[in-house]
N, C-alpha and C. Protein backbone atom coordinates (compact mmCIF):
# COMPACT_ATOMS: atom_id res chain seq x y z
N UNK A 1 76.06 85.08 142.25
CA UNK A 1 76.95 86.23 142.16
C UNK A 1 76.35 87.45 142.84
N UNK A 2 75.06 87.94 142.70
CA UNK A 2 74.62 89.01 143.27
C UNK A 2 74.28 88.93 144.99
N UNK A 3 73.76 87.95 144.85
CA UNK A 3 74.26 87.73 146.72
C UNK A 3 75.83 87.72 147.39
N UNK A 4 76.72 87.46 146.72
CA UNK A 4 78.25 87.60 146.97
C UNK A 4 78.58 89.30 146.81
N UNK A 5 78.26 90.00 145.83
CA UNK A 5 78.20 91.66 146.31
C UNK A 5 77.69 92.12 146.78
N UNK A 6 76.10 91.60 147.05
CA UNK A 6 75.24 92.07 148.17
C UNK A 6 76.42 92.37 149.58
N UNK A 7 77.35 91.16 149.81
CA UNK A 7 77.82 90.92 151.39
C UNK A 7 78.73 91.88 150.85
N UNK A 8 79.69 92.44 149.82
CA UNK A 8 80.55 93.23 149.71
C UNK A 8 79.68 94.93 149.73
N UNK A 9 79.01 95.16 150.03
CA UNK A 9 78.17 95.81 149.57
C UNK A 9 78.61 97.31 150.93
N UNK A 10 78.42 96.73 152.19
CA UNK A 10 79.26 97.84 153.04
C UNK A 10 80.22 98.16 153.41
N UNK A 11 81.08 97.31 152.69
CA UNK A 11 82.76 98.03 152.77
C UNK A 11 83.15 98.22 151.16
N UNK A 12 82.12 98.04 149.93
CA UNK A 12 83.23 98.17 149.25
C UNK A 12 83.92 99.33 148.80
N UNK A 13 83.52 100.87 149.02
CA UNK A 13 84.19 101.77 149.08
C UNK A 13 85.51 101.39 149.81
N UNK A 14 85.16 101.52 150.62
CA UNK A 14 86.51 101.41 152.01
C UNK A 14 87.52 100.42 150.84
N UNK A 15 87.15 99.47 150.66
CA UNK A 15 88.15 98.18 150.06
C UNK A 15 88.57 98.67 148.70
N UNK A 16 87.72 98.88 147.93
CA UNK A 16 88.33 98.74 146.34
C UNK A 16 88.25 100.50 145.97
N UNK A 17 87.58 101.61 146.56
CA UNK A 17 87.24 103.11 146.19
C UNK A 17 89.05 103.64 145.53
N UNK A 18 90.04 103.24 146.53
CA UNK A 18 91.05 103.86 146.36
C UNK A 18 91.95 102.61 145.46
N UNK A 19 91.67 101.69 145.25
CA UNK A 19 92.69 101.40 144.46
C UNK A 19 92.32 101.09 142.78
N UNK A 20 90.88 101.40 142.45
CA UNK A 20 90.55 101.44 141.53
C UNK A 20 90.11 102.95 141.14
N UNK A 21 90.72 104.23 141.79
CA UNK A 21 90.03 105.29 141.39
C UNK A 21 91.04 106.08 140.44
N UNK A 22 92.09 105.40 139.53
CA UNK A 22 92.72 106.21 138.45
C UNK A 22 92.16 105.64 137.56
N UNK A 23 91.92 104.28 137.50
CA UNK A 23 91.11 103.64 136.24
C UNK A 23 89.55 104.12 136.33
N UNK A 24 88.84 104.40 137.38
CA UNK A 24 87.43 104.86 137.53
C UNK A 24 87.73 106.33 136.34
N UNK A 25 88.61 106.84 136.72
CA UNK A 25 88.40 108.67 136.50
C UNK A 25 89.22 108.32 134.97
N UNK A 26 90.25 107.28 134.71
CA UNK A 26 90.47 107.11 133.02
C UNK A 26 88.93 107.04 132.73
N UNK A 27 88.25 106.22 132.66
CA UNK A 27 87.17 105.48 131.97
C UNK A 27 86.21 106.31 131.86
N UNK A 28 86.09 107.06 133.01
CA UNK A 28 84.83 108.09 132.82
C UNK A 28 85.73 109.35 131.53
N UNK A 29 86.34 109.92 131.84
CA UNK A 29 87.01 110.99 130.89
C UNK A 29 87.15 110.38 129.46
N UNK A 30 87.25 108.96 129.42
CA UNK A 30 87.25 108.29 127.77
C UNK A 30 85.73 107.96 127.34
N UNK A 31 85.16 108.38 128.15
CA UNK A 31 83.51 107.60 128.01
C UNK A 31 83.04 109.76 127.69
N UNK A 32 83.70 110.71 128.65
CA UNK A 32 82.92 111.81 128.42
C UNK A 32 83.25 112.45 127.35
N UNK A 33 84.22 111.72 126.42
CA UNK A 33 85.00 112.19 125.63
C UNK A 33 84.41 112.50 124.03
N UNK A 34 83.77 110.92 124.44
CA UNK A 34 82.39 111.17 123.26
C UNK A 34 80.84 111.82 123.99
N UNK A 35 80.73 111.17 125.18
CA UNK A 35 79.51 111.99 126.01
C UNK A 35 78.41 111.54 125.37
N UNK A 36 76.91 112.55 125.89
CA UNK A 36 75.75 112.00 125.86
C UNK A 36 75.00 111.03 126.54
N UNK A 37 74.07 109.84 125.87
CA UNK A 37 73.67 109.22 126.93
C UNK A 37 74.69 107.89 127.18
N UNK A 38 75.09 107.97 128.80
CA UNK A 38 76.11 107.12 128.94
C UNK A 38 75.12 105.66 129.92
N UNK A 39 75.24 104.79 129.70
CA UNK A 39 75.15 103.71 130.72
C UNK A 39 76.37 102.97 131.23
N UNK A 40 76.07 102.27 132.63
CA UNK A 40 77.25 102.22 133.02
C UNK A 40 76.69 101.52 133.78
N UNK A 41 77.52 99.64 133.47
CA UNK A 41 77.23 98.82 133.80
C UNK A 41 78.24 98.07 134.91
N UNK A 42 77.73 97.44 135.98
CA UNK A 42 78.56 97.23 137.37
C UNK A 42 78.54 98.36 137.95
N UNK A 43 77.35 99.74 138.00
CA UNK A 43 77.32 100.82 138.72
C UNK A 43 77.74 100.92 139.94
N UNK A 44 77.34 99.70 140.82
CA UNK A 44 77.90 99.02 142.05
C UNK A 44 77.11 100.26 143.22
N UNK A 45 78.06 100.67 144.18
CA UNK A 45 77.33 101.67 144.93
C UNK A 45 77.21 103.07 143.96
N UNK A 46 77.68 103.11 142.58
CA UNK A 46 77.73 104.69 142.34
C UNK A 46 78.73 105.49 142.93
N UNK A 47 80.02 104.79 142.92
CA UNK A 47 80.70 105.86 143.69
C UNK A 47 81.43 106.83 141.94
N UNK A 48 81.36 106.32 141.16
CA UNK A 48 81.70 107.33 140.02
C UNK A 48 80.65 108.37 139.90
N UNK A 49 79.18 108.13 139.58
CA UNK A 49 78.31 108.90 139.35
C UNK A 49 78.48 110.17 139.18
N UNK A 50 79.06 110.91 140.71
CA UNK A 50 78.67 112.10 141.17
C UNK A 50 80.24 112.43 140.19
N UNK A 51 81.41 112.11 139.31
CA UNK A 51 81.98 112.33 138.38
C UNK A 51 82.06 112.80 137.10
N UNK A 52 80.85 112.41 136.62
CA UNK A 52 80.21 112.74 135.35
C UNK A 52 79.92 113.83 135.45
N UNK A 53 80.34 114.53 134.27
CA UNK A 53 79.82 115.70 133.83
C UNK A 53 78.10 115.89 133.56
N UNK A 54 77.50 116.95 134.57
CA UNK A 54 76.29 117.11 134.44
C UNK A 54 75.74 117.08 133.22
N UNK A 55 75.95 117.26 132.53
CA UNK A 55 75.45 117.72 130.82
C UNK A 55 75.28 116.13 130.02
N UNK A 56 75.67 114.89 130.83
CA UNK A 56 75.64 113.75 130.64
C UNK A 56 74.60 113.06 131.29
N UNK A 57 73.71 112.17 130.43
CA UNK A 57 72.79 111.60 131.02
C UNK A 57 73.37 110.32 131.47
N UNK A 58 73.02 109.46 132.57
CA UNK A 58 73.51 108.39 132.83
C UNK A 58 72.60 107.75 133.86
N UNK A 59 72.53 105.96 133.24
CA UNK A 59 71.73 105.08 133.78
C UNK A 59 73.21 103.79 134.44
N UNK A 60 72.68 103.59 135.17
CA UNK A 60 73.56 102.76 135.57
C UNK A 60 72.59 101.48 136.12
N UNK A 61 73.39 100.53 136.10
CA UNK A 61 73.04 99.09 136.13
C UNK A 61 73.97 97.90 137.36
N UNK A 62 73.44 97.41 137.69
CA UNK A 62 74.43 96.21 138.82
C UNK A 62 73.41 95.23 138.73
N UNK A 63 73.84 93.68 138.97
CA UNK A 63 73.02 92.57 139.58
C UNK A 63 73.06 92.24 141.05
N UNK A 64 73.80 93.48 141.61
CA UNK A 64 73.46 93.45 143.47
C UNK A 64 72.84 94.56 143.38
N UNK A 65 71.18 94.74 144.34
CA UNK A 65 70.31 95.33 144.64
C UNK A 65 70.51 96.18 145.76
N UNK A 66 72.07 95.45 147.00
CA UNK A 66 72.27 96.04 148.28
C UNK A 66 73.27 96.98 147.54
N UNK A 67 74.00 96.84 146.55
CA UNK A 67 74.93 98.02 145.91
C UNK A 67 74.02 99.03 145.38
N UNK A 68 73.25 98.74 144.53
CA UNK A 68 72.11 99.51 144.44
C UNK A 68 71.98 100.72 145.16
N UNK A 69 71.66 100.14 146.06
CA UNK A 69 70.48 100.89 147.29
C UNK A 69 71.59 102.38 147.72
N UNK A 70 73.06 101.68 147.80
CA UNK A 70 73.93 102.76 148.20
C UNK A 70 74.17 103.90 146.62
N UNK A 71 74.00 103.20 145.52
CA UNK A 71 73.72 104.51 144.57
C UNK A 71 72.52 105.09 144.74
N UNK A 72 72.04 104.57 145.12
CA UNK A 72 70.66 105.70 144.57
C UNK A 72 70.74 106.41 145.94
N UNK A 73 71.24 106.34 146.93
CA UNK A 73 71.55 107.02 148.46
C UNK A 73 72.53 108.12 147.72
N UNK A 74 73.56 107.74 146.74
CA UNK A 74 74.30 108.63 146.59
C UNK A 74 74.11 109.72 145.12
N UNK A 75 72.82 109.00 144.59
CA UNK A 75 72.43 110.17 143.89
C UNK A 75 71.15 111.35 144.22
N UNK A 76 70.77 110.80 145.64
CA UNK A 76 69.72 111.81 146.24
C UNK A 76 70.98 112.29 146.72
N UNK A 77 72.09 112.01 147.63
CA UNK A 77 72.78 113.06 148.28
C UNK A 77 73.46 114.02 148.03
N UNK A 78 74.11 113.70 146.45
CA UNK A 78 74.34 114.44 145.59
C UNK A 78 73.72 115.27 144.66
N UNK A 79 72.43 115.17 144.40
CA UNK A 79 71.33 115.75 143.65
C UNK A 79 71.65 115.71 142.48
N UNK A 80 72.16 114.29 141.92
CA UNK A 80 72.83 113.73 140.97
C UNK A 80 71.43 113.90 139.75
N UNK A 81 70.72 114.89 139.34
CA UNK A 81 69.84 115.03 138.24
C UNK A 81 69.83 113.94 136.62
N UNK A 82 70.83 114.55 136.55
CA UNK A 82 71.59 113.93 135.39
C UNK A 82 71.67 112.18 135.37
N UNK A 83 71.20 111.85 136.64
CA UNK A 83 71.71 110.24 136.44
C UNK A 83 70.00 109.40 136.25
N UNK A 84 69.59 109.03 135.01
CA UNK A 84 68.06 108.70 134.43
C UNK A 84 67.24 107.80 135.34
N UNK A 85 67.93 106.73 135.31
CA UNK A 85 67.67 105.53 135.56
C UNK A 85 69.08 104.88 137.02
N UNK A 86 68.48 103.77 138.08
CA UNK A 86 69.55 103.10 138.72
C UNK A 86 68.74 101.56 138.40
N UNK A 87 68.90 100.59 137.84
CA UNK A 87 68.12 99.72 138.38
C UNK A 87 69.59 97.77 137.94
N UNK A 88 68.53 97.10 138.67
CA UNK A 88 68.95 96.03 138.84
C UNK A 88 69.11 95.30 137.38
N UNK A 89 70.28 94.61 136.80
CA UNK A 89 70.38 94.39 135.85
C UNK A 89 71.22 93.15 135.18
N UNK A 90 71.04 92.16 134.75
CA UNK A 90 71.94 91.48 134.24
C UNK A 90 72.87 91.52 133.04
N UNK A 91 74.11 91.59 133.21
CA UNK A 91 75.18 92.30 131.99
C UNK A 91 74.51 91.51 131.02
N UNK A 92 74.65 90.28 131.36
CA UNK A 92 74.46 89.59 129.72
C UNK A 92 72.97 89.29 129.11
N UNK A 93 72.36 90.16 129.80
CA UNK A 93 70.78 90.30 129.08
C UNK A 93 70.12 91.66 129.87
N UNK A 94 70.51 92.45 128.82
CA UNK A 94 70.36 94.23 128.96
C UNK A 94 68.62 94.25 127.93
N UNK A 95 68.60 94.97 129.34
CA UNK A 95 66.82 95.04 128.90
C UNK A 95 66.54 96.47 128.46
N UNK A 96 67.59 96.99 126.83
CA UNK A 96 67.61 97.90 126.33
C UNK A 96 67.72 98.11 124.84
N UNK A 97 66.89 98.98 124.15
CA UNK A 97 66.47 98.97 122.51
C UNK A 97 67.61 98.63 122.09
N UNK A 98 68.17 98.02 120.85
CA UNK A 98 69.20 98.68 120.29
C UNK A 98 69.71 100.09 120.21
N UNK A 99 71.12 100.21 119.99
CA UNK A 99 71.51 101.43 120.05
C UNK A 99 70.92 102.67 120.78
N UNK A 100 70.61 102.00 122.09
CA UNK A 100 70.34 103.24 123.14
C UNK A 100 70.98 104.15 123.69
N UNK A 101 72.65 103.98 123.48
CA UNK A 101 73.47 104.52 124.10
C UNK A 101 74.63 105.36 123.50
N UNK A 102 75.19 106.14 123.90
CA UNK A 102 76.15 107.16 122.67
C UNK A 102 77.58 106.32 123.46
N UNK A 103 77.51 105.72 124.54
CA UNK A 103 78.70 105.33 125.61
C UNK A 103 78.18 104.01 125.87
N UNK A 104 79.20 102.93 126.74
CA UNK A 104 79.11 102.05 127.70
C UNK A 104 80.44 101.93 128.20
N UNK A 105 80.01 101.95 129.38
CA UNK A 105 81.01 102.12 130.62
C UNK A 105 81.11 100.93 131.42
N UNK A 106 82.09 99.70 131.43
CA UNK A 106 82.52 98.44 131.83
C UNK A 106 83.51 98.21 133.20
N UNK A 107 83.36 98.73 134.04
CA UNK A 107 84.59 98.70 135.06
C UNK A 107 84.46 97.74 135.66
N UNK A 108 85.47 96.93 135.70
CA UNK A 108 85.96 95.65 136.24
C UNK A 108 84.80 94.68 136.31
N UNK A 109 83.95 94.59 135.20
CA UNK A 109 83.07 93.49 134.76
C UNK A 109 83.02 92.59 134.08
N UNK A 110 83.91 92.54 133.27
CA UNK A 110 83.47 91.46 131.91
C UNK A 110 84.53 90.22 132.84
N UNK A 111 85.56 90.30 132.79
CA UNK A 111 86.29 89.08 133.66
C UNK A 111 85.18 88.76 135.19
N UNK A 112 84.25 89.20 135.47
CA UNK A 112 83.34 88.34 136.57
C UNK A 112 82.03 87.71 136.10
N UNK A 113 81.76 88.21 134.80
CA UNK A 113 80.49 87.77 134.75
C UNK A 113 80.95 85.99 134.10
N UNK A 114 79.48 85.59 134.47
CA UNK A 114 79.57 84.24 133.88
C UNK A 114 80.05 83.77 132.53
N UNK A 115 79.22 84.75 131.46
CA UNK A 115 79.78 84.88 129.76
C UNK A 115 80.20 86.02 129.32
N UNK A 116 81.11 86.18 129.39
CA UNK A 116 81.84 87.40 129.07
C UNK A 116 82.29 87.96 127.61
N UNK A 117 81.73 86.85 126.64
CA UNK A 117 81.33 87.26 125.36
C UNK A 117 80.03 87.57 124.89
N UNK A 118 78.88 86.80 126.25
CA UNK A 118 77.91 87.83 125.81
C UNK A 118 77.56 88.45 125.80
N UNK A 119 77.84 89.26 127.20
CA UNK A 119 78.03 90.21 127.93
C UNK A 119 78.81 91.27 126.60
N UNK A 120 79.99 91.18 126.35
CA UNK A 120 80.41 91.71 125.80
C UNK A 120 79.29 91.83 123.73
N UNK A 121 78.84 91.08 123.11
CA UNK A 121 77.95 91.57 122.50
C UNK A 121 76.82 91.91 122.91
N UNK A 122 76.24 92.18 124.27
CA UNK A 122 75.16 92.97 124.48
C UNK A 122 75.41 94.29 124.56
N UNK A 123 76.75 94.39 124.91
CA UNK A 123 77.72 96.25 125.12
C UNK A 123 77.09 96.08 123.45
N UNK A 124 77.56 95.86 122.74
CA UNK A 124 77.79 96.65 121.61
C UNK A 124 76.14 96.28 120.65
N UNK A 125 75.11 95.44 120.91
CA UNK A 125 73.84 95.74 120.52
C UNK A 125 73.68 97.05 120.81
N UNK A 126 73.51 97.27 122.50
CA UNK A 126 72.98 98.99 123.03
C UNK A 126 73.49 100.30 122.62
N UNK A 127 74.71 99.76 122.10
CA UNK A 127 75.52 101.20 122.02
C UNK A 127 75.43 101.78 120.15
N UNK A 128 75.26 102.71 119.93
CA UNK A 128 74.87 103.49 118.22
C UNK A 128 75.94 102.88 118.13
N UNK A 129 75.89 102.98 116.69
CA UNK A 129 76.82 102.67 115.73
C UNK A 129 77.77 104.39 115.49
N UNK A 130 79.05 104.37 116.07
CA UNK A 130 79.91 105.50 116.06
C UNK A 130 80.09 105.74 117.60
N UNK A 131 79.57 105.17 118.69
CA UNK A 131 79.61 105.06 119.96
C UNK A 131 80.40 104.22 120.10
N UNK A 132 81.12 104.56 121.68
CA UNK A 132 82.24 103.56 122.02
C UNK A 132 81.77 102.64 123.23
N UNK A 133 82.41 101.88 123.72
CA UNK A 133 82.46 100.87 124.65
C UNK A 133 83.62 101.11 125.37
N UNK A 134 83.87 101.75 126.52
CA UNK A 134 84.80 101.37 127.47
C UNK A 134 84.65 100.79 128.67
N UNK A 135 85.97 99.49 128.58
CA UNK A 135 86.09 98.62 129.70
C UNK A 135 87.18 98.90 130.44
N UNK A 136 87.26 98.54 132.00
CA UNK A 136 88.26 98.31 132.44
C UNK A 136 88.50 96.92 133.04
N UNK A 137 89.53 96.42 132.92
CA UNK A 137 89.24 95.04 133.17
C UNK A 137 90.89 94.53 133.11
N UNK A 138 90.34 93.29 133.76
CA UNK A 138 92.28 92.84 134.00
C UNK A 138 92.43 92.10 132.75
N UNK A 139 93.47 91.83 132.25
CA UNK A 139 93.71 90.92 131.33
C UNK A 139 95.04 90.05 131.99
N UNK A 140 94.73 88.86 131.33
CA UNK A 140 96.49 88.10 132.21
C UNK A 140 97.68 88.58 131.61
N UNK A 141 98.82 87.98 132.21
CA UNK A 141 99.59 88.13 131.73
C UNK A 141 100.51 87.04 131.47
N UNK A 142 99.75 85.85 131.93
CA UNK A 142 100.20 84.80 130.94
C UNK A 142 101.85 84.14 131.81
N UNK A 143 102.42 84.96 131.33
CA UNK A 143 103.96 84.62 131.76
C UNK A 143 104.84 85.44 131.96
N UNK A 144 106.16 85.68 132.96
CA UNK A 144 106.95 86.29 133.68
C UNK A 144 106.58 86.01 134.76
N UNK A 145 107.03 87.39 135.17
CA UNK A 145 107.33 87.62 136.81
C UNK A 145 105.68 88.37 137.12
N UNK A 146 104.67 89.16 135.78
CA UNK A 146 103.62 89.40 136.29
C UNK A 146 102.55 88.42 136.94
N UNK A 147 102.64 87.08 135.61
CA UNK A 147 101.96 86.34 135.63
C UNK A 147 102.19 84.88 136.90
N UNK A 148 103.68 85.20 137.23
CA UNK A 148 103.85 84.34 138.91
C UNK A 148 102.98 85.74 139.60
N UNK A 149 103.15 86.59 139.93
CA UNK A 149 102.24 87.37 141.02
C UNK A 149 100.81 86.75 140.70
N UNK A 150 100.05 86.91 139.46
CA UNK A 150 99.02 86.88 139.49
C UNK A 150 98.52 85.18 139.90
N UNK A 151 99.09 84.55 139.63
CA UNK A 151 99.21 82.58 139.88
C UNK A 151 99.18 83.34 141.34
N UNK A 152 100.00 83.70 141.97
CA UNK A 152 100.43 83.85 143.60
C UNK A 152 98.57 84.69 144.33
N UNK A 153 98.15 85.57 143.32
CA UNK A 153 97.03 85.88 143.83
C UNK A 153 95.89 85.11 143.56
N UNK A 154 95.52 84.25 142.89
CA UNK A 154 94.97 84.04 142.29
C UNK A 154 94.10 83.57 143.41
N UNK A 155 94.28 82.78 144.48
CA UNK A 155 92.91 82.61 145.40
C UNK A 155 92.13 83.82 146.10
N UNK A 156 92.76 84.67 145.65
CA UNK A 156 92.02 85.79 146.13
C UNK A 156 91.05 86.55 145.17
N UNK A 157 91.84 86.99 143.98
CA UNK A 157 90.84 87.42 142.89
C UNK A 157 89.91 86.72 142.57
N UNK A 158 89.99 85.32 142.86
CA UNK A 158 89.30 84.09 142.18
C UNK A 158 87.75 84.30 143.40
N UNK A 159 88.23 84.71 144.34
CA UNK A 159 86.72 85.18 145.57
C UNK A 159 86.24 86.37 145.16
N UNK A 160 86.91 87.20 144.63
CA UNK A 160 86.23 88.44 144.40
C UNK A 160 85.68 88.41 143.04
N UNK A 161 85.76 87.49 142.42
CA UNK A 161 85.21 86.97 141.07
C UNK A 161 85.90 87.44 140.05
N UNK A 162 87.17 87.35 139.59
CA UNK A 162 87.98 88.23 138.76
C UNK A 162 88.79 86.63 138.15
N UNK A 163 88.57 86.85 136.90
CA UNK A 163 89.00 85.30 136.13
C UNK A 163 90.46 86.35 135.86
N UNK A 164 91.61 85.03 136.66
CA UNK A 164 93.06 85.36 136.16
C UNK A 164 93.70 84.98 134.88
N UNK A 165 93.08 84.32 134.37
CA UNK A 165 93.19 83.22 133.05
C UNK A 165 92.59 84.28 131.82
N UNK A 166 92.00 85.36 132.08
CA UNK A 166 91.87 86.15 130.88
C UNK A 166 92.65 86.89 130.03
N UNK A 167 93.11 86.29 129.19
CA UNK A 167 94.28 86.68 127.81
C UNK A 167 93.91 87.62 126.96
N UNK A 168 94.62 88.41 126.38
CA UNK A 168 94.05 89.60 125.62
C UNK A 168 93.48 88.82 124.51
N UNK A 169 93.98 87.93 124.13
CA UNK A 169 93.31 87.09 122.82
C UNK A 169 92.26 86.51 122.89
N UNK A 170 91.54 86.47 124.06
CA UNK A 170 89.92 86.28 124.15
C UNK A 170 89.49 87.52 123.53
N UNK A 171 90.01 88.53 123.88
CA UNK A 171 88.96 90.06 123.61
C UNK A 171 89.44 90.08 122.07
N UNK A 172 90.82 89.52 121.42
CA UNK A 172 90.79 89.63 119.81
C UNK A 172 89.92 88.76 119.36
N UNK A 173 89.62 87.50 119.90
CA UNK A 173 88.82 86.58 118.91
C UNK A 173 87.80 86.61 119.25
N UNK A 174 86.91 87.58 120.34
CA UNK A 174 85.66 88.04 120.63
C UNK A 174 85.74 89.03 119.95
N UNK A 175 86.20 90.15 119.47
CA UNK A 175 86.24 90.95 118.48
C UNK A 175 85.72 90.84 116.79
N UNK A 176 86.52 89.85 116.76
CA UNK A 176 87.11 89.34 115.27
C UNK A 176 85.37 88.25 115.01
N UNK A 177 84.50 87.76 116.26
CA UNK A 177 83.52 87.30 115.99
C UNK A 177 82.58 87.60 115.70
N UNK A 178 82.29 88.65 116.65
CA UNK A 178 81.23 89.78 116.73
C UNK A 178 81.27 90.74 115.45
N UNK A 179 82.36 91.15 114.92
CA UNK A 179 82.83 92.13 113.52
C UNK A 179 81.89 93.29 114.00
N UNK A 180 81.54 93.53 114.85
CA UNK A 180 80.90 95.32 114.60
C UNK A 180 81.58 96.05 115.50
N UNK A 181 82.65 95.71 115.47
CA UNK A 181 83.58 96.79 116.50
C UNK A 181 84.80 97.03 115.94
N UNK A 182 85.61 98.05 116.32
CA UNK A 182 87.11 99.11 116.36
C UNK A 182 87.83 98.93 117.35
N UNK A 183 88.56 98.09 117.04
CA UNK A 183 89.67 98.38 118.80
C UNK A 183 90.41 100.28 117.98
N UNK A 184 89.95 100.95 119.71
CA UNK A 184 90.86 102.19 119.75
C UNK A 184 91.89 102.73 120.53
N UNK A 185 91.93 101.68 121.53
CA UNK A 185 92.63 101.86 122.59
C UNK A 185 93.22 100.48 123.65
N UNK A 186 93.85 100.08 123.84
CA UNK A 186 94.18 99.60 125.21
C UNK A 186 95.67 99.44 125.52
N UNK A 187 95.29 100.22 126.57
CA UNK A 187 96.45 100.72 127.61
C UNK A 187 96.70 99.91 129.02
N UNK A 188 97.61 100.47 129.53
CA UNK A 188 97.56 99.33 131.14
C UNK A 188 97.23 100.63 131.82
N UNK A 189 96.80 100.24 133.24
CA UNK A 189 95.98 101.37 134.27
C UNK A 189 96.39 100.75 135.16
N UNK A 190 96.95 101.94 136.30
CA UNK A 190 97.99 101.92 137.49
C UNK A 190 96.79 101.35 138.26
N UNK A 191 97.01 100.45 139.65
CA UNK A 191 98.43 100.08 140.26
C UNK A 191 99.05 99.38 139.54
N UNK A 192 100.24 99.07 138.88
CA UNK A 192 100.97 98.38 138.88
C UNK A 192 100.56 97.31 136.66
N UNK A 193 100.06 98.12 136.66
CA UNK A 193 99.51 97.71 135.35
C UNK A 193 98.38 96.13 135.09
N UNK A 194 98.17 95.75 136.11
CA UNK A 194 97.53 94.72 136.22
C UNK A 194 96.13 94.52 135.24
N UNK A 195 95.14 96.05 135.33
CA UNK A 195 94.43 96.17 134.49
C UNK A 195 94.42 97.11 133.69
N UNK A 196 93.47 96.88 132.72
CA UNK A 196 93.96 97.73 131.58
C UNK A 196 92.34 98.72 130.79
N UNK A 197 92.44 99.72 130.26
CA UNK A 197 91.47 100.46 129.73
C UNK A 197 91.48 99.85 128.17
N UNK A 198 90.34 99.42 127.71
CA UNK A 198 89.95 98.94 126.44
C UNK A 198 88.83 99.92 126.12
N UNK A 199 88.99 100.53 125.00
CA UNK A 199 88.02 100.89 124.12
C UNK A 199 87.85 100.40 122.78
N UNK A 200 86.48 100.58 122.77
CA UNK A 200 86.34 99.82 121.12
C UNK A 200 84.70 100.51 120.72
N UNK A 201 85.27 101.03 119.00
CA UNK A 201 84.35 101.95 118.47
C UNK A 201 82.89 100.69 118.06
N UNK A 202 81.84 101.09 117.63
CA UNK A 202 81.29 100.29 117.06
C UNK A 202 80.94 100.93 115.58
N UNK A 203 81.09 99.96 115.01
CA UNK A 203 81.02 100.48 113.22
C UNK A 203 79.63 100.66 112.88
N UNK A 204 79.58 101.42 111.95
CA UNK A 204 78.27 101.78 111.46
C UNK A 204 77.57 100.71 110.68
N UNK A 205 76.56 100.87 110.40
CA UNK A 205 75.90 99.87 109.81
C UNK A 205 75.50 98.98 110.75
């Protein structure tokens, strides 16, 4: 997988910057909403970074090193202070204390990674207890006229690593397993509602 974004690595502004930048700027504003220290995993080149409110600390994470290289280009160019840490990282084994984080920030990750439930309980090890988790991420749609488009795309998302087969009822019965989380939110996020903003609190204790 990280050699496959490595090669996406100098166009993917150009390709995905504009059609993922209402869900980029939801996710960050629901993530600054609680604020503090935010991580933010699939950092990719950092093109959100320079978004964040200064007063926010933020580490960001990818398992491509050539995406990498273009954040940390874009937090010297920006004199992005505020951003702690950039480093190379695997979602589903976060090399971070418990409850390190007041935020986690998920954009269009959990449908690519390999386990996307573990991935998804490593979000919520790192993050305090009263901290949220926001994802953006596609969910299917199963059946209609969305779910023929998405069948109709499907050799394409399926290269860019985006599982079409993901049902919201994976994220309930990954929920309902894990028990230390709050669903607080999920909404659909333009273009065309395809993906959607999930938040989820983590409970105390």
């Amino acid at each position: 997988m990280a050699t496959a974004y490595d090669r996406w690595a100098p166009i993917y502004d150009l390709v995905f910057g504009n059609v993922f930048k209402s869900g980029r700027q939801q996710s960050i504003e629901a993530a600054e909403a609680v604020g503090g220290r935010i991580l933010e995993v699939g950092v990719g080149t950092g093109i959100s970074l320079p978004q964040y409110r200064r007063e926010n600390r933020i580490v960001g994470i990818d398992i491509s090193d050539a995406m990498l290289d273009k954040a940390r280009e874009r937090v010297r160019r920006f004199d992005l202070r505020n951003v702690e840490d950039i480093r190379v990282m695997d979602a589903e084994r976060l090399d971070f204390d418990d409850n390190s984080f007041d935020v986690l920030v998920a954009q269009y990750v959990v449908t690519a990674v390999p386990d996307p439930e573990r991935a998804l309980d490593e979000f919520v090890r790192v993050v305090r207890p009263g901290g949220e988790i926001v994802i953006a991420t596609r969910i299917g749609a199963g059946a209609g006229m969305r779910g023929t488009v998405e069948k109709a795309l499907m050799p394409i998302t399926s290269k860019l690593g985006w599982r079409t087969e993901f049902p919201w009822s994976r994220y309930e019965a990954w929920a309902a397993s894990n028990g230390r989380v709050r669903l607080v939110e999920n909404r659909p996020l333009p273009p065309l509602g395809h993906f959607s903003m999930v938040r989820y609190a983590k409970l105390p204790g």
